[in-house]
Protein backbone atom coordinates (compact mmCIF):
# COMPACT_ATOMS: atom_id res chain seq x y z
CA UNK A 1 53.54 -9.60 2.53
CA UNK A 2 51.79 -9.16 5.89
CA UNK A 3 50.27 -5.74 7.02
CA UNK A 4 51.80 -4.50 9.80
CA UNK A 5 49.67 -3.05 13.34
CA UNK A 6 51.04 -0.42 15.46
CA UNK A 7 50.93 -1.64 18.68
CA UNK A 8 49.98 2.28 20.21
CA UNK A 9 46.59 1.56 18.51
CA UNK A 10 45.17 -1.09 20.15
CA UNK A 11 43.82 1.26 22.51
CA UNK A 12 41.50 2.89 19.56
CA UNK A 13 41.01 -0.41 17.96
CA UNK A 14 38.86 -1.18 21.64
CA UNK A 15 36.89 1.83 21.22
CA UNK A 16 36.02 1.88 17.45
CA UNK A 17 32.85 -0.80 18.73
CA UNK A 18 32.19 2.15 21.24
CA UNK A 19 32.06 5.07 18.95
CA UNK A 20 29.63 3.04 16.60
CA UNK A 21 27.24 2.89 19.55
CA UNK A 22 27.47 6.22 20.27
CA UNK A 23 27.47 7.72 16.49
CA UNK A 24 23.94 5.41 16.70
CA UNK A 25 22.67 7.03 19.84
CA UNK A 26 23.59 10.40 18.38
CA UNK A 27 21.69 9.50 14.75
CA UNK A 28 18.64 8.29 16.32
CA UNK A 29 17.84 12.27 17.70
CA UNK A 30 15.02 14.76 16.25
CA UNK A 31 13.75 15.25 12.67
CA UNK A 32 13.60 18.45 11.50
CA UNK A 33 9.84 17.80 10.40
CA UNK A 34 7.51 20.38 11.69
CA UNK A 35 4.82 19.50 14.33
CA UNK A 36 2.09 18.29 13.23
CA UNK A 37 -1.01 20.02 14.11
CA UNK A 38 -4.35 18.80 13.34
CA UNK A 39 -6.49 21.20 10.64
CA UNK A 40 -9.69 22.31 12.51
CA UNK A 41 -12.74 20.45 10.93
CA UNK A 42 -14.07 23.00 8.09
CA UNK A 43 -17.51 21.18 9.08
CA UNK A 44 -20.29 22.52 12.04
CA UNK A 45 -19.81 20.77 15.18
CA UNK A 46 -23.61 18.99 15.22
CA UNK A 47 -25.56 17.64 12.41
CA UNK A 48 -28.32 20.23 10.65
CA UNK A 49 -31.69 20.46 11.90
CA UNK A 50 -34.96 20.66 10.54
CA UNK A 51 -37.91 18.50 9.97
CA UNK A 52 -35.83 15.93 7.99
CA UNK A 53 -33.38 15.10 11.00
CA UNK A 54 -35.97 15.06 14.19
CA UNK A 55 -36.60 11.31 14.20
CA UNK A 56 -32.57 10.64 13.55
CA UNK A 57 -31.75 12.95 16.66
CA UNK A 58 -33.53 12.00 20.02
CA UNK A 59 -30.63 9.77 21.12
CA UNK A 60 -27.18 10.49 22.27
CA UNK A 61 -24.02 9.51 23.60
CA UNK A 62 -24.23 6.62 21.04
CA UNK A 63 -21.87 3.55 20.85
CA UNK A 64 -19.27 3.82 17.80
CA UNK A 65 -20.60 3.03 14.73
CA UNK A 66 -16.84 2.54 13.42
CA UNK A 67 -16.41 -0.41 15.85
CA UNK A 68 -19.51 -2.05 15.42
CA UNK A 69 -18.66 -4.83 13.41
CA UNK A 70 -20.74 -6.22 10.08
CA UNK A 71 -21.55 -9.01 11.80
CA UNK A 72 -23.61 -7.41 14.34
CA UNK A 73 -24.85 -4.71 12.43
CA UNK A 74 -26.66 -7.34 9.71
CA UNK A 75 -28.69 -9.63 11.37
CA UNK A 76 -30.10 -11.94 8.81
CA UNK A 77 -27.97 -14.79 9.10
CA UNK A 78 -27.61 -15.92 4.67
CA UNK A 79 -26.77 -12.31 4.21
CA UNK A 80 -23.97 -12.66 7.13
CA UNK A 81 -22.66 -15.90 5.23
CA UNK A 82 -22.71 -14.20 1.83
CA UNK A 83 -20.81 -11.27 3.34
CA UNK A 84 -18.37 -13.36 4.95
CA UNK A 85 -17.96 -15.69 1.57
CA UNK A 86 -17.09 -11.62 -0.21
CA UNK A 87 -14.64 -10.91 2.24
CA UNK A 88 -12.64 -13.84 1.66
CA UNK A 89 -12.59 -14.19 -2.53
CA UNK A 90 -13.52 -10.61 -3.37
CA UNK A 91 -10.34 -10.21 -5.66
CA UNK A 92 -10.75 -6.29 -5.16
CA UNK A 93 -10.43 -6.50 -1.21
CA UNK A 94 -8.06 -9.43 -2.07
CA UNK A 95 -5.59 -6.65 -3.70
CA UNK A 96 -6.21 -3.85 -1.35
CA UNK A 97 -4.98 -6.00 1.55
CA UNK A 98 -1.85 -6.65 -0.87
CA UNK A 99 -0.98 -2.88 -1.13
CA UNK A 100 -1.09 -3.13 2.96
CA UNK A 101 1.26 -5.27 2.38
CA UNK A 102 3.14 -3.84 0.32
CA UNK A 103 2.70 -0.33 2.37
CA UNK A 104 4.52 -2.15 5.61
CA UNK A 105 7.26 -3.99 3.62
CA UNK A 106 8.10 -0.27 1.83
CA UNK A 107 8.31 0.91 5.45
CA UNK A 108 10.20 -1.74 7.29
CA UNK A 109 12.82 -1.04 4.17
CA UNK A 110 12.95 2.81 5.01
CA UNK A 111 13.44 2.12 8.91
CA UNK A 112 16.31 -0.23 8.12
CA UNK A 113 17.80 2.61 6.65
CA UNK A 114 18.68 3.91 9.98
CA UNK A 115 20.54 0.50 11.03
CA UNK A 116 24.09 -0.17 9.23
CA UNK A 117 24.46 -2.56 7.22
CA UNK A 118 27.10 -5.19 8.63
CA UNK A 119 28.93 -7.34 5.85
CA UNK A 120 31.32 -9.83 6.42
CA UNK A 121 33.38 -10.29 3.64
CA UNK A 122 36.77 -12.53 2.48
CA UNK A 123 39.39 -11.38 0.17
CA UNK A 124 42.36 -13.14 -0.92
CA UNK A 125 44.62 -12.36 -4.19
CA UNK A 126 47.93 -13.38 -5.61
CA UNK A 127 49.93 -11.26 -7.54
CA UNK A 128 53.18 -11.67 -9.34
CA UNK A 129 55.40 -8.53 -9.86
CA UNK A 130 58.16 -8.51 -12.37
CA UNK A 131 61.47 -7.46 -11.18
CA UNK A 132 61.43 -3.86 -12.71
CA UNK A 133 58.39 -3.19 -11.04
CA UNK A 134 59.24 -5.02 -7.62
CA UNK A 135 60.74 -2.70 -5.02
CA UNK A 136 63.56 -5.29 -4.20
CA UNK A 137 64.57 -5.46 -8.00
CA UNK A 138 63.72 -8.93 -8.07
CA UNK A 139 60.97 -10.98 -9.29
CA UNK A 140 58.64 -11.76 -6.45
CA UNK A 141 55.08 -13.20 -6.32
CA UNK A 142 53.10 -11.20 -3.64
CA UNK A 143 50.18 -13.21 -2.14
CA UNK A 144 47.18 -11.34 0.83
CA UNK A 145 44.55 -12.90 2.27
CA UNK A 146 41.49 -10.79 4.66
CA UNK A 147 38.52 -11.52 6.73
CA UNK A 148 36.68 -8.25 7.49
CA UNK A 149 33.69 -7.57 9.66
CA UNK A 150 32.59 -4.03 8.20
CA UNK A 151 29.86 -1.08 7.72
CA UNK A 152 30.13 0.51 4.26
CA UNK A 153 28.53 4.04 3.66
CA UNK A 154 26.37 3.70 7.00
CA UNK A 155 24.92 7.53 6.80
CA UNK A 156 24.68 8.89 9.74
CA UNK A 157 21.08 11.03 10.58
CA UNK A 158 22.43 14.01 13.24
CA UNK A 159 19.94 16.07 10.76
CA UNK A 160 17.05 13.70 10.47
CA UNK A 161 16.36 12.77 6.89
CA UNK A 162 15.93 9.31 7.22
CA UNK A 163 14.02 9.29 10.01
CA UNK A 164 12.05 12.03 8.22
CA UNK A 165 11.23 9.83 5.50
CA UNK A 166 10.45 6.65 7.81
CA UNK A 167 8.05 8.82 9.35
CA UNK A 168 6.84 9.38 5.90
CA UNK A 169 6.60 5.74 4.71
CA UNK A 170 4.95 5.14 8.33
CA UNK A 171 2.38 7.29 7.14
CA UNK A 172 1.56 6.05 3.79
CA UNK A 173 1.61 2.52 5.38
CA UNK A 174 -1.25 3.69 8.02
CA UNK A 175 -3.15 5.53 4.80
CA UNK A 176 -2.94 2.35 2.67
CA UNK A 177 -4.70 0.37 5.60
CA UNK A 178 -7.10 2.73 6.02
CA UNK A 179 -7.75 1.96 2.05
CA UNK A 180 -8.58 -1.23 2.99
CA UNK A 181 -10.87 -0.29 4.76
CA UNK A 182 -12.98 2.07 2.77
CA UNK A 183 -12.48 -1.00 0.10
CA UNK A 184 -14.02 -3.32 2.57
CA UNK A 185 -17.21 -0.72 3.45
CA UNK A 186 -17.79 -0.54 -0.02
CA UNK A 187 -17.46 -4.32 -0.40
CA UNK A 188 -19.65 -5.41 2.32
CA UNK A 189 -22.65 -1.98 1.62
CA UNK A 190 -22.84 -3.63 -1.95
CA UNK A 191 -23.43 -6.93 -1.29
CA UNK A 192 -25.91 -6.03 1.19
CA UNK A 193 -27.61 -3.70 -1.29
CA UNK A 194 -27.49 -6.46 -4.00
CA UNK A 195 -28.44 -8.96 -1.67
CA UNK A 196 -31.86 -6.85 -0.55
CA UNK A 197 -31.95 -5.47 -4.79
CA UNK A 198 -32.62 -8.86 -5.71
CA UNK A 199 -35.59 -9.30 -2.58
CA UNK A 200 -36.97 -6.41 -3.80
CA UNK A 201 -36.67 -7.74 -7.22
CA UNK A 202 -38.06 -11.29 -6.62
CA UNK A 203 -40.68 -9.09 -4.84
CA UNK A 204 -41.27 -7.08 -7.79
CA UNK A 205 -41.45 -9.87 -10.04
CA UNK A 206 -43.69 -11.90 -8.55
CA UNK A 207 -45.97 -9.09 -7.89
CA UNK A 208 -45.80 -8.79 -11.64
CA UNK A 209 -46.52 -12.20 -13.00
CA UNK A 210 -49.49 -12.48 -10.37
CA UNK A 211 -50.76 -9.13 -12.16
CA UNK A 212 -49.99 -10.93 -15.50
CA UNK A 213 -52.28 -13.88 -14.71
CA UNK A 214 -55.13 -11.36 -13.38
CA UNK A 215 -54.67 -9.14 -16.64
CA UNK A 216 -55.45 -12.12 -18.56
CA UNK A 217 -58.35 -13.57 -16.72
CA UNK A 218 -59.85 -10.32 -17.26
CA UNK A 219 -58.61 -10.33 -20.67
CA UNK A 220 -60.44 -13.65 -20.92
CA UNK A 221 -63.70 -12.70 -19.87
CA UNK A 222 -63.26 -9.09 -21.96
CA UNK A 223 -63.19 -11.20 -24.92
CA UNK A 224 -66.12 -13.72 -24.28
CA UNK A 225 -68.02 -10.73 -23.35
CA UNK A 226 -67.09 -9.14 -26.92
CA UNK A 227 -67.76 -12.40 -28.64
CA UNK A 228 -71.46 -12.14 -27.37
CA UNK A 229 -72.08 -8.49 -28.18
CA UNK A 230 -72.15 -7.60 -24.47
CA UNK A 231 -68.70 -5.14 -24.97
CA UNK A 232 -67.42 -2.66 -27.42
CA UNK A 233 -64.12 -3.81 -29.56
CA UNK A 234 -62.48 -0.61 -27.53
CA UNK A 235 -62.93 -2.65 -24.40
CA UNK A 236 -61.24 -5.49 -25.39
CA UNK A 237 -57.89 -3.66 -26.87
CA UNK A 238 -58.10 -2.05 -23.71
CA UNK A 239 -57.67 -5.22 -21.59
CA UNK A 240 -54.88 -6.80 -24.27
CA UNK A 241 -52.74 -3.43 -23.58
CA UNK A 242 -52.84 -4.52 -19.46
CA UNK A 243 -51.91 -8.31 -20.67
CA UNK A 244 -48.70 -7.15 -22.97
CA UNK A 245 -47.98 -4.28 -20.25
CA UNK A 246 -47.67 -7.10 -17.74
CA UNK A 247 -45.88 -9.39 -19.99
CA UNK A 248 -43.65 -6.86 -20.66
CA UNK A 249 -42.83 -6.19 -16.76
CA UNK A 250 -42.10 -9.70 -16.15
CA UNK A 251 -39.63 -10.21 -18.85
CA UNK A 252 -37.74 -6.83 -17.58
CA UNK A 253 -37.94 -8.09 -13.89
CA UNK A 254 -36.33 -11.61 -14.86
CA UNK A 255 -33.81 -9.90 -16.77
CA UNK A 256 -32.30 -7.51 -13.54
CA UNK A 257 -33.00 -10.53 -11.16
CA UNK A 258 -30.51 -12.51 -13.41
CA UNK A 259 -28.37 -9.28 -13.75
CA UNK A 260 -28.19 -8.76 -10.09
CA UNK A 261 -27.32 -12.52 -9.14
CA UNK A 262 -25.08 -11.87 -11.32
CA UNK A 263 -23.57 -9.01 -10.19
CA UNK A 264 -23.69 -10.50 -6.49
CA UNK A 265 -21.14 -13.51 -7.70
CA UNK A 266 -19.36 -11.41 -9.06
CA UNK A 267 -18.70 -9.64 -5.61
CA UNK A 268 -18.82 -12.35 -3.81
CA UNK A 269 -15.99 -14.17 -6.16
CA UNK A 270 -18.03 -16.98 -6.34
CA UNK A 271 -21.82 -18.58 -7.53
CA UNK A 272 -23.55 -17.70 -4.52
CA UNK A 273 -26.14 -20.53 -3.61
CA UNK A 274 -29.88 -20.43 -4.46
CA UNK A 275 -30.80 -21.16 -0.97
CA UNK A 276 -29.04 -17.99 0.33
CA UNK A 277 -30.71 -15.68 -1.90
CA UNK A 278 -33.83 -13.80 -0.81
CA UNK A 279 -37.53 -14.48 -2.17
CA UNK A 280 -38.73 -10.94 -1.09
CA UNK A 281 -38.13 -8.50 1.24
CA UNK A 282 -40.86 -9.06 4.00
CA UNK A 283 -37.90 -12.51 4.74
CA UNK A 284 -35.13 -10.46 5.16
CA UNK A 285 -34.05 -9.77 8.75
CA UNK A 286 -33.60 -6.36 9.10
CA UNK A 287 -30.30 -4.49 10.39
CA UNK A 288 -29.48 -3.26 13.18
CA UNK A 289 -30.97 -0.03 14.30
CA UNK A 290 -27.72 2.76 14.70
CA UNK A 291 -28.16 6.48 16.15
CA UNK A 292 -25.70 9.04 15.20
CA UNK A 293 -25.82 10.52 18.04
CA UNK A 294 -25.28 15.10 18.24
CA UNK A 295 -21.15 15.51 17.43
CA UNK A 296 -20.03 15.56 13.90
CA UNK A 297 -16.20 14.61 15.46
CA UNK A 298 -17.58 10.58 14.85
CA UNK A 299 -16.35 11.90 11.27
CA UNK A 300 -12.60 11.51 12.10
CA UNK A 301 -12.84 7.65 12.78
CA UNK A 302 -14.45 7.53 8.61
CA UNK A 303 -11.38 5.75 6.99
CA UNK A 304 -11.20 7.61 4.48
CA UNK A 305 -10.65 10.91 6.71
CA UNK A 306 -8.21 9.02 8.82
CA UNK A 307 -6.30 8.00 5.25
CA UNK A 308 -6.45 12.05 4.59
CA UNK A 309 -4.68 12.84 7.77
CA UNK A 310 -2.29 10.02 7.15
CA UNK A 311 -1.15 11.48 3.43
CA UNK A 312 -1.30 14.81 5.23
CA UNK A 313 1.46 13.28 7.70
CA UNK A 314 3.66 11.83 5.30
CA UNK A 315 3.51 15.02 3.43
CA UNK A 316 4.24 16.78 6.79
CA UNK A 317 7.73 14.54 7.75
CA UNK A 318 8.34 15.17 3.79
CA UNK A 319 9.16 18.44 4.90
CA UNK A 320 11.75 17.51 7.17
CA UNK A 321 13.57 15.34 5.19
CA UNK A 322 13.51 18.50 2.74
CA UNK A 323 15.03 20.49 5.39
CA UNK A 324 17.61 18.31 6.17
CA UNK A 325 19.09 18.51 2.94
CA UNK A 326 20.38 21.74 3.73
CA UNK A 327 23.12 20.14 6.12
CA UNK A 328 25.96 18.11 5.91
CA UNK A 329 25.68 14.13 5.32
CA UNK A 330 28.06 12.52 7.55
CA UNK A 331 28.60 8.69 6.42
CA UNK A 332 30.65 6.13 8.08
CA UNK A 333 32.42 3.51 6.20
CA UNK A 334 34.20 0.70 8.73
CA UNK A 335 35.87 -2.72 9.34
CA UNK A 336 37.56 -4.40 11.38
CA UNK A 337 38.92 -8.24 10.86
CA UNK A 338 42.77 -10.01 10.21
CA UNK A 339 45.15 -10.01 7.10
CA UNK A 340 47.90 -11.81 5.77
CA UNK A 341 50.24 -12.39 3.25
CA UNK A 342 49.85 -16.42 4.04
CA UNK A 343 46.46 -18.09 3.88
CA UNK A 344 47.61 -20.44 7.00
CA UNK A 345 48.78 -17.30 9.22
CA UNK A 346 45.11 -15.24 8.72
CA UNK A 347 43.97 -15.89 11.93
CA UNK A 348 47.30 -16.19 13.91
CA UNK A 349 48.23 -13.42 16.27
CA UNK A 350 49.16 -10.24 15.33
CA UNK A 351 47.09 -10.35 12.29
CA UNK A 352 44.35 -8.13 13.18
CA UNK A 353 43.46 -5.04 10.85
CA UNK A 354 40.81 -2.20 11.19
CA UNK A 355 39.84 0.75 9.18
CA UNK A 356 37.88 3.75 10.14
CA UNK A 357 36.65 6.11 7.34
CA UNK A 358 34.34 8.76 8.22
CA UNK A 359 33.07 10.85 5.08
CA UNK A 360 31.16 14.36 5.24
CA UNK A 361 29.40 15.91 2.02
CA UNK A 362 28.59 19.64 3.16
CA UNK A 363 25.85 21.67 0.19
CA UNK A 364 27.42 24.67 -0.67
CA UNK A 365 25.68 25.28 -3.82
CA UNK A 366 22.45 23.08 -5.03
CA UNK A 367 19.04 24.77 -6.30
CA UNK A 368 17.56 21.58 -6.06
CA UNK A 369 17.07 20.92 -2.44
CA UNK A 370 15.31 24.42 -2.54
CA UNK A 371 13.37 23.57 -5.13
CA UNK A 372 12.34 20.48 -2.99
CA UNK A 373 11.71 22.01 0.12
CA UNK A 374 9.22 24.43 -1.62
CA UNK A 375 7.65 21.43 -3.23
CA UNK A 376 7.35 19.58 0.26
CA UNK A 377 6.05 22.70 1.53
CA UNK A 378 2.94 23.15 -1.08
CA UNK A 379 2.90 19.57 -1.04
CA UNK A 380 1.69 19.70 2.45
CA UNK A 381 -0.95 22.53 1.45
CA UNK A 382 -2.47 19.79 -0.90
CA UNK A 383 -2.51 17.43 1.69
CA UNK A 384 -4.38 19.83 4.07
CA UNK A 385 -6.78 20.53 1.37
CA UNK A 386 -7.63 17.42 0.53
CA UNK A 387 -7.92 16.42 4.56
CA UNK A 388 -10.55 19.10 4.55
CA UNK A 389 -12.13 18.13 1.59
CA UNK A 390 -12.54 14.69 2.78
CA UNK A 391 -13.97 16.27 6.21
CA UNK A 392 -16.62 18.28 4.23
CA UNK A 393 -17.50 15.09 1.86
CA UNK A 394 -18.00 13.00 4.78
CA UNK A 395 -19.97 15.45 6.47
CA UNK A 396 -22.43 15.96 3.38
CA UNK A 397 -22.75 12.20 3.10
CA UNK A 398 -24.01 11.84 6.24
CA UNK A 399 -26.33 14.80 6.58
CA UNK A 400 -27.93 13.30 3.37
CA UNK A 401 -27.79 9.85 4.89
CA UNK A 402 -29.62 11.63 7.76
CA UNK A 403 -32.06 13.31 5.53
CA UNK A 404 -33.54 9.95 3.99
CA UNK A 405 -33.30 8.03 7.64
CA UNK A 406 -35.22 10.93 8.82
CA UNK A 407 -38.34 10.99 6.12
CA UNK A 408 -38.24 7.24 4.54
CA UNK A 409 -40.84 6.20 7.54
CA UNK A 410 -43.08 8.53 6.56
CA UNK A 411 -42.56 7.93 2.79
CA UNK A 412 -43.20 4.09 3.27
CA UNK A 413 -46.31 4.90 6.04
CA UNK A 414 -47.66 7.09 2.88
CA UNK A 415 -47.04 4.49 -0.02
CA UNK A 416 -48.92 1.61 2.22
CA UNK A 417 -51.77 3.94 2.54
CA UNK A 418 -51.75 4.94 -0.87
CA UNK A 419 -52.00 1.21 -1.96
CA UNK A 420 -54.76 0.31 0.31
CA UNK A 421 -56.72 3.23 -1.01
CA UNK A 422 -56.13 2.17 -4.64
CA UNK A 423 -56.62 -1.54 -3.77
CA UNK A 424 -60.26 -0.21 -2.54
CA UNK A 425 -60.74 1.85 -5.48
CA UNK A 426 -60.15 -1.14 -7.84
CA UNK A 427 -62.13 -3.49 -6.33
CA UNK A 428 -65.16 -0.52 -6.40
CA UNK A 429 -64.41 0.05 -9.87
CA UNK A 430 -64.63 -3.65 -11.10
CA UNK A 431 -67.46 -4.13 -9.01
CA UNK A 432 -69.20 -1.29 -10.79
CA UNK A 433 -67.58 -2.57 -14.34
CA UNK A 434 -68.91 -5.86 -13.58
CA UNK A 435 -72.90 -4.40 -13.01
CA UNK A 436 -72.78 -2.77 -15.68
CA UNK A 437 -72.54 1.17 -13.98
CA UNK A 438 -69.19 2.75 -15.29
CA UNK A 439 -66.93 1.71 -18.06
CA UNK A 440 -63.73 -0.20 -18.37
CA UNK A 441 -61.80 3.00 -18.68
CA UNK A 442 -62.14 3.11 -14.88
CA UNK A 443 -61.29 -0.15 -14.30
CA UNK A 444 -57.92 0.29 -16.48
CA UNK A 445 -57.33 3.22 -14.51
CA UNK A 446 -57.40 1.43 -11.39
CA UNK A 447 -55.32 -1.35 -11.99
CA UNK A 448 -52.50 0.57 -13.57
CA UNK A 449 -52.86 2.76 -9.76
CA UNK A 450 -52.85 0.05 -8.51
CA UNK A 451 -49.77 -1.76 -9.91
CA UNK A 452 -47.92 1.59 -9.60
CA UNK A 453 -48.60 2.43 -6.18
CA UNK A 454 -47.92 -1.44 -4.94
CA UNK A 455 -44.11 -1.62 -6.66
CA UNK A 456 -43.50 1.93 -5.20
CA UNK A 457 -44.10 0.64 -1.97
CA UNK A 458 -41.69 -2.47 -3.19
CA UNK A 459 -39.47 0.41 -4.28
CA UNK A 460 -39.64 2.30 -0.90
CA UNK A 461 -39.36 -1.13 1.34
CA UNK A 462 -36.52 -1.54 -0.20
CA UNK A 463 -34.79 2.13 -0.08
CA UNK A 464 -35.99 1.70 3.91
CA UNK A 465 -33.25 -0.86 4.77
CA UNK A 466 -30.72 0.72 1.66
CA UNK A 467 -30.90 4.06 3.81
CA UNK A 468 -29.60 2.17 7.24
CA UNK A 469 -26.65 0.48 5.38
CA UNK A 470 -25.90 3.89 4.01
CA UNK A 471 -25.83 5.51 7.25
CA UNK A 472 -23.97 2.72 8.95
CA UNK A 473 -21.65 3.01 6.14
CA UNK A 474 -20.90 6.66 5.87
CA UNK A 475 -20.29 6.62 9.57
CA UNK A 476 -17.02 4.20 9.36
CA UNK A 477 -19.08 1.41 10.18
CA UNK A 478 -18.03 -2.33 8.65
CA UNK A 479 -14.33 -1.87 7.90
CA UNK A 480 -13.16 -2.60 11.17
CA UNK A 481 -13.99 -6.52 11.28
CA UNK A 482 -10.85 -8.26 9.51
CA UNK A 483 -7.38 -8.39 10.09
CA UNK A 484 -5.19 -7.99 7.20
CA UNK A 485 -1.51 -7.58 8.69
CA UNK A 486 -0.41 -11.28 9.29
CA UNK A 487 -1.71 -12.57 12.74
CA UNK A 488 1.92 -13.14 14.72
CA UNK A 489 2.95 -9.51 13.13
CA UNK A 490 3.17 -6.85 15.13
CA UNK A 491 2.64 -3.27 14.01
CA UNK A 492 5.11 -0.90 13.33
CA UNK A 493 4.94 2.07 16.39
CA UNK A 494 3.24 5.28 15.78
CA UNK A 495 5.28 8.06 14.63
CA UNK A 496 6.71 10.64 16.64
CA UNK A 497 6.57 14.36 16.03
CA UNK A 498 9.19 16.07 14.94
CA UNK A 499 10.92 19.15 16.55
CA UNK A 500 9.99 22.22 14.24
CA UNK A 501 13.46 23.61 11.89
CA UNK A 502 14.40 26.27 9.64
């Protein structure tokens, strides 16, 4: 049983290649996704004044703090390795650059939606009819054999959808990298905090089991003294309350040194080496010195505003594809290839067989797709407000930022003199202890001034260099440096914008 071709439709079978082209030039036109527009910032154009902000503003026209990379913004070459070993094994970073991943595949499926899918398929059967069924009235065994070359249920966007929702998955993609990002800030401002924690620690530590040993010399000669009758029994309790104090402090200081080593190998995904950690903070090389420079608009490069207006994208070609659902679906189901009732003649001439099945679904009655477009619609709203919320976050970050860059000189300039003027006062007072002039009460006094004032300028040292990682971090700064998308990848093309509809 062999199909049979009408020879007055060659002509069309020519042009059914043709009209696929052009039914693909034709889908490939405008969404029906509204422009975008970018929200105005809710956020003042410049950075706040007052006295907390006059040292942070004398330069401008800075160089991008977003594209200044980690490596040149820390200069102390173990905390560069220990960064470097984090951004490798850090298993959070590890699965942020996975949902990149993930983010492009998801998108590279939604833009293949716009491309038919081409099958070539093979079909053969053999049937046998009994004679009461067979149209001749006699038994016959019916036998048909195809080769097709065919698009099945190719939809065709005149209206936009799918390209609405590529746009959309586009978007998402380019939020999910900017994810990575923030992920990698936060990844790279810890370690370096944890890295200088522990200096300070070490600092802090030492500081306290030199104070320790001093407690108990003193302690010593307190108790020789009361063994001769030269001091009262108050004296001596006195001096074994600095001793435990001290004992106490060193104990707490080895326990957050091991607690932050620990918590550094934990970042790092690995034991970090002994000869990479800091001793104090007077060895650490400082960072890089940034300036903000007068514009609050560096605030649109923070990834974390860019992954806003990303969502806020997707959200806005959400709308379109919304839209769209108001029109007809046109799908196109096709094939052309050979048939024939005899396996040997299926490629012979005169075999050839095409089919052309167009298919269009017109909405006459569906409260869902206006339920969805309103949904896209306040969808959108919550994507604007969170784009502005993300604007006014970033810009109280940074004023703060600004705030403790602009007074922590003066903070540390007072602590120093603070613990020179103690230091003085101690050494007077023990002098005058030791001639027998004032008490030991004065002498306690001293020491515990003393050991205050000298870790609170450990303390402020150490929130000195904390307060330029936080402004180099709030400013975009250190998420730039590492390529996640594979290296012979390309990216996928910006979106375009829509033309506004309905």
């Amino acid at each position: 049983m062999m199909n049979k071709i009408h020879p007055g439709r060659n002509k069309m079978k020519r042009n059914v290649p043709l009209l696929l082209v052009a039914l693909a030039v034709v889908a490939g036109g405008c969404t029906m996704a509204p422009n975008y527009i970018r929200p105005a910032a809710p956020v003042p154009a410049a950075w706040p004044r007052g006295a907390a902000y006059q040292e942070v503003r004398a330069a401008s026209n800075p160089p991008s703090v977003s594209e200044l990379g980690w490596r040149e913004f820390f200069r102390d070459e173990r905390l560069r390795k220990v960064i470097e070993t984090a951004v490798a094994n850090n298993r959070d970073l590890r699965l942020a650059v996975l949902n990149v991943e993930q983010a492009r595949a998801m998108y590279g499926i939604q833009r293949a939606e716009l491309l038919p899918s081409i099958n070539a398929t093979g079909t053969g059967s053999k049937q046998r009819v009994p004679a009461d069924l067979s149209s001749t009235g006699v038994r016959q065994t019916v036998e048909q054999y195809s080769v097709n070359l065919g698009v099945i249920s190719w939809e065709l966007d005149f209206f936009g959808r799918i390209r609405s929702l590529k746009d959309s998955a586009l978007a998402e993609y380019f939020a999910t990298e900017q994810a990575r990002r923030s992920a990698q800030i936060l990844l790279v401002t810890s370690v370096a905090n944890t890295f200088l924690a522990i200096a300070a620690d070490q600092q802090s530590l030492a500081l306290a089991e030199d104070t320790l040993a001093t407690h108990q010399e003193t302690y010593n000669l307190v108790k020789r003294s009361y063994a001769h009758g030269l001091v009262p029994e108050l004296d001596l309790y006195r001096a074994q309350t600095q001793v435990d104090a001290a004992r106490g402090d060193v104990a707490r200081l080895t326990q957050r040194v091991a607690q932050n080593e620990n918590a550094l190998n934990l970042l790092v995904g690995s034991p970090t080496p002994n000869d990479l950690l800091p001793k104090e903070l007077g060895n650490v090389v400082p960072p890089k010195e940034i300036v903000p420079g007068l514009s609050s608009d560096v605030l649109l490069c923070r990834p974390d505003v860019q992954q806003a207006e990303n969502l806020l994208k997707a959200a806005n070609a959400n709308i379109g594809a919304a839209r769209a659902a108001f029109f007809p679906r046109i799908s196109l189901t096709a094939a052309i290839g050979t048939a024939s009732s005899d396996l040997s003649g299926l490629f012979k001439s005169g075999s050839g067989a095409w089919s052309f099945a167009p298919q269009i679904a017109v909405p006459i009655f569906d409260a869902r797709t206006w339920s969805a477009n309103k949904a896209a619609k306040v969808q959108q709203e919550i994507a604007v407000t969170q784009y502005e919320k993300a604007i006014q976050n970033a810009f109280k970050e940074v004023a703060d930022a600004l705030a403790t860059c602009g007074t922590i000189n003066q903070q540390v300039s007072a602590q120093e003199s603070l613990v020179h003027a103690v230091s003085e006062s101690c050494r007077l007072s023990t002098s005058r202890y030791e001639k027998g002039i004032d008490n030991y009460l004065s002498v306690l006094d001293a020491q515990r001034s003393l050991y205050a004032a000298q870790q609170g300028y450990i303390s402020l040292s150490l929130a000195k260099l904390t307060s330029d990682i936080r402004l180099y971090a709030v400013f975009g700064g250190g998420g730039s440096d590492v390529r996640v998308v594979k290296k012979n990848a390309n990216p996928p093309p910006a979106p375009v914008a829509g033309n506004g509809g309905l």
